[in-house]
C-alpha atoms as a PDB file:
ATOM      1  CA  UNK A   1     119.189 234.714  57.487  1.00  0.00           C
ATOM      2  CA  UNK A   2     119.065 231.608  55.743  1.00  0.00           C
ATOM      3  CA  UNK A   3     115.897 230.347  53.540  1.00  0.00           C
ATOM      4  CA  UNK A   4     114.629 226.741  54.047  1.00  0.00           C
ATOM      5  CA  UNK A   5     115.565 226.747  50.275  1.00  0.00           C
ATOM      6  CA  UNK A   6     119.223 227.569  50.198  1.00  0.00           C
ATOM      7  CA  UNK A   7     119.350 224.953  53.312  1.00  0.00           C
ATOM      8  CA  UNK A   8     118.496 222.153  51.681  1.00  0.00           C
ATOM      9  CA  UNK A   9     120.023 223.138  48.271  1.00  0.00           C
ATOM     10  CA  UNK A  10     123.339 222.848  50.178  1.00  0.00           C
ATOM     11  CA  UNK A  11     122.722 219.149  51.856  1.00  0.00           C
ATOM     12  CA  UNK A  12     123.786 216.311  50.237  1.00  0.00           C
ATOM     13  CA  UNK A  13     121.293 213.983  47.887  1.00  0.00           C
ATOM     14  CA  UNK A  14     118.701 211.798  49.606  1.00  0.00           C
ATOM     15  CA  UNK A  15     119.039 207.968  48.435  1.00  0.00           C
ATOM     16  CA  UNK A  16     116.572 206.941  45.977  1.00  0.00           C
ATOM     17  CA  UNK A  17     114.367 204.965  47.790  1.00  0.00           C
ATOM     18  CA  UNK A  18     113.037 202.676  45.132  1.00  0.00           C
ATOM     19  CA  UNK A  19     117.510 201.895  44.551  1.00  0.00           C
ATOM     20  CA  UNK A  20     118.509 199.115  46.725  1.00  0.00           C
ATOM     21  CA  UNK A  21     121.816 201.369  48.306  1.00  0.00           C
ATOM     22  CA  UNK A  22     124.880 199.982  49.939  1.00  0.00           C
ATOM     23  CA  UNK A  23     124.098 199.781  53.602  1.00  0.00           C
ATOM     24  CA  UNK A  24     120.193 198.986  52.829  1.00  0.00           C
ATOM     25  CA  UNK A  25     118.485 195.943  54.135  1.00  0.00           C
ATOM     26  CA  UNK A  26     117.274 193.603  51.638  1.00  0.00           C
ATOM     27  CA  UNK A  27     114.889 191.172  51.628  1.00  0.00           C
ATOM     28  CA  UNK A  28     116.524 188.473  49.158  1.00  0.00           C
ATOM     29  CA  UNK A  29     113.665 185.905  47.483  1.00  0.00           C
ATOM     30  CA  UNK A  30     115.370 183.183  45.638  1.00  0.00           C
ATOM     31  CA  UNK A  31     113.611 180.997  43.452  1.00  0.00           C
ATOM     32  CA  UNK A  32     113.635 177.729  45.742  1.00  0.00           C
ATOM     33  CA  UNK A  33     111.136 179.865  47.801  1.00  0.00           C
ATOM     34  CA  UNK A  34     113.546 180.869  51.109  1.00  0.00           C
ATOM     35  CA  UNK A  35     113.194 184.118  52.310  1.00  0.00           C
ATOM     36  CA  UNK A  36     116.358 186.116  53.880  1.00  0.00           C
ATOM     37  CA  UNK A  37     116.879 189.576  55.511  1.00  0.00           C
ATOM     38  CA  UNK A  38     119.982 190.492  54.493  1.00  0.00           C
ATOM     39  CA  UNK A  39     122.181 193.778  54.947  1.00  0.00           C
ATOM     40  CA  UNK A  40     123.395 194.669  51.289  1.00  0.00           C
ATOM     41  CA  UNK A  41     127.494 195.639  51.771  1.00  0.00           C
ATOM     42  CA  UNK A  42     129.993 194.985  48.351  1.00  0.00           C
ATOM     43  CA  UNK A  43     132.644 192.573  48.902  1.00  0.00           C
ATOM     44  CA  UNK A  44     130.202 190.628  50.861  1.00  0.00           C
ATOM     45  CA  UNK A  45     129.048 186.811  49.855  1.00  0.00           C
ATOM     46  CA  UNK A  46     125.904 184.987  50.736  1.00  0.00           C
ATOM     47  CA  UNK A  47     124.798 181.658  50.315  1.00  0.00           C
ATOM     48  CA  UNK A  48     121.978 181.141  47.589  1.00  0.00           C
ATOM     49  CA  UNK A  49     121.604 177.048  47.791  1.00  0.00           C
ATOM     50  CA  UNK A  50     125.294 175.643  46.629  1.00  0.00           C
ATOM     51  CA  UNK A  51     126.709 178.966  45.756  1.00  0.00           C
ATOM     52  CA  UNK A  52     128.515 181.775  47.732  1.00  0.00           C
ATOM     53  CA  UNK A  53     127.797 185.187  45.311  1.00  0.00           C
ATOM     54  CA  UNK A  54     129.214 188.720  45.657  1.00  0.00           C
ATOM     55  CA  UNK A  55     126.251 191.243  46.528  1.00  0.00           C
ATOM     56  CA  UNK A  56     127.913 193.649  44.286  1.00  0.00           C
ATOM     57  CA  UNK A  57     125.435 193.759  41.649  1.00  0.00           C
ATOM     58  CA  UNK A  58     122.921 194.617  43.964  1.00  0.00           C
ATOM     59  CA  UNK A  59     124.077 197.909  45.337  1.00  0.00           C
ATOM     60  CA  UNK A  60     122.290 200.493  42.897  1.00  0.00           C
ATOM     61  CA  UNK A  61     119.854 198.024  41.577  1.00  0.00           C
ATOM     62  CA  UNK A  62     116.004 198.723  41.892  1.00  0.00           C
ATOM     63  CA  UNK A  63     113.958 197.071  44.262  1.00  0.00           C
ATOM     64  CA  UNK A  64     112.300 194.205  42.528  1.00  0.00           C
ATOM     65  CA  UNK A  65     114.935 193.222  39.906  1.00  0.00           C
ATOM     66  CA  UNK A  66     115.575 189.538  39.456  1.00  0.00           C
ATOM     67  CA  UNK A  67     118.961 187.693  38.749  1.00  0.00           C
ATOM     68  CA  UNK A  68     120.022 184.817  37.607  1.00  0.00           C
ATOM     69  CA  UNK A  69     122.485 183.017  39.486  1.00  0.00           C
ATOM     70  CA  UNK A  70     125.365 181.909  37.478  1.00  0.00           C
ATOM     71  CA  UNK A  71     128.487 180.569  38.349  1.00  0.00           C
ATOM     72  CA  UNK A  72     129.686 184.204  37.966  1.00  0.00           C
ATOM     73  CA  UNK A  73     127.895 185.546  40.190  1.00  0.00           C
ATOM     74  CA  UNK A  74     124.878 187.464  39.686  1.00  0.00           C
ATOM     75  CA  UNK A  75     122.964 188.510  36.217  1.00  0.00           C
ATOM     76  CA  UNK A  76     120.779 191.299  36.283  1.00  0.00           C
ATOM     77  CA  UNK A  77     117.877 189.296  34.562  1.00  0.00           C
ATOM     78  CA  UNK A  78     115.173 192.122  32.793  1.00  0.00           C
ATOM     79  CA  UNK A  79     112.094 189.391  32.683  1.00  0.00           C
ATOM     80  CA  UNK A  80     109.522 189.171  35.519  1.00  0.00           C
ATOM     81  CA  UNK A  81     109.227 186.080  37.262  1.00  0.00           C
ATOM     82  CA  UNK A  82     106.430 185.025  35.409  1.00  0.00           C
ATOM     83  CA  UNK A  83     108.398 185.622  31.985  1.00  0.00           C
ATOM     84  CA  UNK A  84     111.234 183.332  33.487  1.00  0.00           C
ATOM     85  CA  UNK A  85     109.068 180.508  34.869  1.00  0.00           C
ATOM     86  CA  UNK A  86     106.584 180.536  31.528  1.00  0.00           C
ATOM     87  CA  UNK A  87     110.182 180.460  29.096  1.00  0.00           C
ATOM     88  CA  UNK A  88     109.343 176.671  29.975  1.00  0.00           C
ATOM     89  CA  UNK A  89     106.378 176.485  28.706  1.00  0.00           C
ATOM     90  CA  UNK A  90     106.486 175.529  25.468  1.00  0.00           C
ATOM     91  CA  UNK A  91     108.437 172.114  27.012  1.00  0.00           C
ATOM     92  CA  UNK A  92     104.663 171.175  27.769  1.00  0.00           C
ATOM     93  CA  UNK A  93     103.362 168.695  24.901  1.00  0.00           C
ATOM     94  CA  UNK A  94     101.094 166.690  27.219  1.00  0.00           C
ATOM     95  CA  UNK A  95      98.230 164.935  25.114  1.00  0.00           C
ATOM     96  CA  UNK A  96      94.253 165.642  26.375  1.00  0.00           C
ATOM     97  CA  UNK A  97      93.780 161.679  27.291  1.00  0.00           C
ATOM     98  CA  UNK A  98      97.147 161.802  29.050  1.00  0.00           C
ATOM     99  CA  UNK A  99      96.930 160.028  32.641  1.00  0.00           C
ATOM    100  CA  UNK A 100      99.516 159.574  34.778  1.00  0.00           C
ATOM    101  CA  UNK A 101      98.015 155.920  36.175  1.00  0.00           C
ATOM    102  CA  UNK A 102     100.234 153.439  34.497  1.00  0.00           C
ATOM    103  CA  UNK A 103     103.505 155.539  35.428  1.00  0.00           C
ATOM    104  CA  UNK A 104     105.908 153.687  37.595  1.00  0.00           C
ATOM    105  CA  UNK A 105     108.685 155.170  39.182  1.00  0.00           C
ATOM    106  CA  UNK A 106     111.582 152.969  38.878  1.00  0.00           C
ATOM    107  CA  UNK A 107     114.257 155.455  37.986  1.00  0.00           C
ATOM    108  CA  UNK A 108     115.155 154.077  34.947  1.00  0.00           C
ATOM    109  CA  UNK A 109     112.755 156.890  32.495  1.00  0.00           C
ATOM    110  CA  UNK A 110     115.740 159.621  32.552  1.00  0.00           C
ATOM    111  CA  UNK A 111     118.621 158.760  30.330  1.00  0.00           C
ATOM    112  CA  UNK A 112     120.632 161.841  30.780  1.00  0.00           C
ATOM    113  CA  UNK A 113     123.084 161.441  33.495  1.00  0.00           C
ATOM    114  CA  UNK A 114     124.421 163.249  35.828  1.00  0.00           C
ATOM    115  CA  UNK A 115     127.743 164.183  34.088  1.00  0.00           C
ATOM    116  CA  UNK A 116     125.730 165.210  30.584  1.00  0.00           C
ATOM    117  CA  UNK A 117     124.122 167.537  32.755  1.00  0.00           C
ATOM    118  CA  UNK A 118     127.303 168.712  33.900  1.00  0.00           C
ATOM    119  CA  UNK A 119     128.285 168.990  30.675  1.00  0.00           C
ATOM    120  CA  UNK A 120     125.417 171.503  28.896  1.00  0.00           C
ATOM    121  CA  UNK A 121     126.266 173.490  31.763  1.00  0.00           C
ATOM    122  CA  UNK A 122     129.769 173.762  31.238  1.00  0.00           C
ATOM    123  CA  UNK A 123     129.373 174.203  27.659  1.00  0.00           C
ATOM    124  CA  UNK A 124     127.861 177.565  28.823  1.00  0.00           C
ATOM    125  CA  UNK A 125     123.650 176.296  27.773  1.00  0.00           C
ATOM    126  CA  UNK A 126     121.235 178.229  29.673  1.00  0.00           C
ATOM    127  CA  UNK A 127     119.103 177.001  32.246  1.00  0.00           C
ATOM    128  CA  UNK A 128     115.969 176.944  30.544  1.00  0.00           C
ATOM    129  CA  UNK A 129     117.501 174.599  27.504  1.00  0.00           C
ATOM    130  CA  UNK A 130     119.266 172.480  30.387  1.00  0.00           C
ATOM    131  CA  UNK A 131     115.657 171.741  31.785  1.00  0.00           C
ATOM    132  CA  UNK A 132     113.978 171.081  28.158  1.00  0.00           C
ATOM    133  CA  UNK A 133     116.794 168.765  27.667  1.00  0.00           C
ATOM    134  CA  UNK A 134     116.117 167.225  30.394  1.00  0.00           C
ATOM    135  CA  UNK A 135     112.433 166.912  29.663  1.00  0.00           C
ATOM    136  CA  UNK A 136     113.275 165.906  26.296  1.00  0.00           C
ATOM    137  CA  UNK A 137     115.729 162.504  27.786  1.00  0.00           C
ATOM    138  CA  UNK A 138     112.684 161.579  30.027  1.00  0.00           C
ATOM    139  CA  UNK A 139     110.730 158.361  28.926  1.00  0.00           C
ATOM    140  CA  UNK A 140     107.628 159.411  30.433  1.00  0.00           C
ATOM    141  CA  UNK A 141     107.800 163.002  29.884  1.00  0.00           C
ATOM    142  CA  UNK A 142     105.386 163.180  27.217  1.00  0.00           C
ATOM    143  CA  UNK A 143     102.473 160.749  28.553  1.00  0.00           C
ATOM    144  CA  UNK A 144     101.992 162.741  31.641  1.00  0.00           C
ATOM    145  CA  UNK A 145      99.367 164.983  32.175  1.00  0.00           C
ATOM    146  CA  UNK A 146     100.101 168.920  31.579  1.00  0.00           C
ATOM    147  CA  UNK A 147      99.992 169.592  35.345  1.00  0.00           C
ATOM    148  CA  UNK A 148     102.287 166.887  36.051  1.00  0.00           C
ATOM    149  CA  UNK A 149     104.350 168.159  33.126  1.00  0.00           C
ATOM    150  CA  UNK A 150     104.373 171.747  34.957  1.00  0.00           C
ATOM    151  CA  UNK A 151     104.934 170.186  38.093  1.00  0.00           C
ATOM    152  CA  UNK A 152     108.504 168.467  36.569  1.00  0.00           C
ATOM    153  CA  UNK A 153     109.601 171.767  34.704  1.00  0.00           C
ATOM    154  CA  UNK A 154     109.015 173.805  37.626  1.00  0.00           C
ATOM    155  CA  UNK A 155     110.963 170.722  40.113  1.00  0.00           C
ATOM    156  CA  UNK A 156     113.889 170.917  37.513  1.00  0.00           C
ATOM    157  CA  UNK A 157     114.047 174.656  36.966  1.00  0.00           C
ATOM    158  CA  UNK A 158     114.327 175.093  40.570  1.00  0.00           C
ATOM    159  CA  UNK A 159     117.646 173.162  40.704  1.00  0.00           C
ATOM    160  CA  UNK A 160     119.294 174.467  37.106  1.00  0.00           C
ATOM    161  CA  UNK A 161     117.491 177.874  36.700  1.00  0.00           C
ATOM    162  CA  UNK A 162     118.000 179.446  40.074  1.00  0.00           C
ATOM    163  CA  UNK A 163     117.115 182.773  40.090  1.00  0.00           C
ATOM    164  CA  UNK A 164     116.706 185.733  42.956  1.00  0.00           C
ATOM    165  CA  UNK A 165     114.236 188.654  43.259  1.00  0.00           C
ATOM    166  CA  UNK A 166     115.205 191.474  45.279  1.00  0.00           C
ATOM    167  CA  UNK A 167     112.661 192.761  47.120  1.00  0.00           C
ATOM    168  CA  UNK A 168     112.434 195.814  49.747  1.00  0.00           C
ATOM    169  CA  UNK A 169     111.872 194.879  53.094  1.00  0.00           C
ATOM    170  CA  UNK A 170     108.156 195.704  53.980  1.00  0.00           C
ATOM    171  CA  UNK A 171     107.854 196.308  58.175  1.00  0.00           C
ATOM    172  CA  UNK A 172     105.988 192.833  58.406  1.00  0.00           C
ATOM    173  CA  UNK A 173     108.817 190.614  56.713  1.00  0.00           C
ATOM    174  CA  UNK A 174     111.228 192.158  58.799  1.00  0.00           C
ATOM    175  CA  UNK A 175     109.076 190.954  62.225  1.00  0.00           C
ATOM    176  CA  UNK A 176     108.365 187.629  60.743  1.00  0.00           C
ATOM    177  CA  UNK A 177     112.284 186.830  59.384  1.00  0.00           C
ATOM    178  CA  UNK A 178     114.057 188.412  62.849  1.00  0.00           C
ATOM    179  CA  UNK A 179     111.338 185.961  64.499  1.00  0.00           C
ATOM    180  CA  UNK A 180     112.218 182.723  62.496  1.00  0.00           C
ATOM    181  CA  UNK A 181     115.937 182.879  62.135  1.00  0.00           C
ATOM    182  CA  UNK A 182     118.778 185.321  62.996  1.00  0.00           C
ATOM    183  CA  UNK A 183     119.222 188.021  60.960  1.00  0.00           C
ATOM    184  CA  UNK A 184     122.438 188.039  58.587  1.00  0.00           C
ATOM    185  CA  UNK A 185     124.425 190.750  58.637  1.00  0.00           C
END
């Protein structure tokens, strides 16, 4: 007769449940603050705000990992969240009299274009010195108050530092996303 032992010495390994695994659903948090259920298969793309990535890196990852997304694809980034977000904060020089009253937006305080944006990107500069540079070719940057300060680093690391968290599905997020939207496969 055969002992519970030798039974499950025989069977093959159980996942590691704290390893995202091909065939696992994922919930994916990117940083412009969407939430999507997703089914994690290589050789399978989804849409994270302009770009179509590869899930590859994903498979084997653990839960709670964040990446950068790159024109690449996706980075395994080590930081935290807070440890990305806070690499912009010594952009913040705001003065302690700074007001924001005698700002007026007429579009003409940011002298970098559009195309010398393009340009640090395609240069290869990181996000985070794309959106101090940025900072840097604003007018009005400096006399704004440090929360408004915050406010424009965060506004322009959304668009040039996108990032993604993956996170495992708790029972809750997986009511609330199947009721909001279908879920992607």
């Amino acid at each position: 007769m055969e002992t519970p032992a030798a039974a499950t010495s025989s069977a093959p390994p159980l996942p590691a449940r704290n390893l995202c695994n091909e065939g696992d659903w994922a919930l994916m948090l990117p940083s412009d603050g969407e939430r999507r259920l997703m089914r994690v298969r290589r050789g399978t793309k989804f849409s994270s705000g302009r770009q179509q990535v590869l899930m590859d890196p994903l498979v084997g990852a653990p839960f709670g990992a964040n990446f950068r997304i790159e024109a690449s694809g996706l980075v395994r980034d080590p930081r935290t969240v807070e440890e990305i977000m806070g690499s912009l904060n010594d952009a913040i020089c705001a003065q302690p009299d700074a007001s924001n009253a005698a700002l007026v937006d007429d579009c003409t305080a940011q002298t970098m274009s559009e195309a010398d944006i393009r340009r640090l990107k395609q240069k290869g500069t990181d996000g985070a010195a794309v959106v101090k540079a940025i900072a840097a070719a604003s007018a009005t940057f400096a006399s704004k108050t440090a929360f408004s300060q915050d406010k424009y680093l965060r506004k322009k690391a959304k668009k040039h530092m996108p990032f993604l968290t993956l996170a495992k599905p708790t029972p809750r997020a997986r009511a609330s996303s199947s009721s909001r939207a279908p879920l992607a496969s």
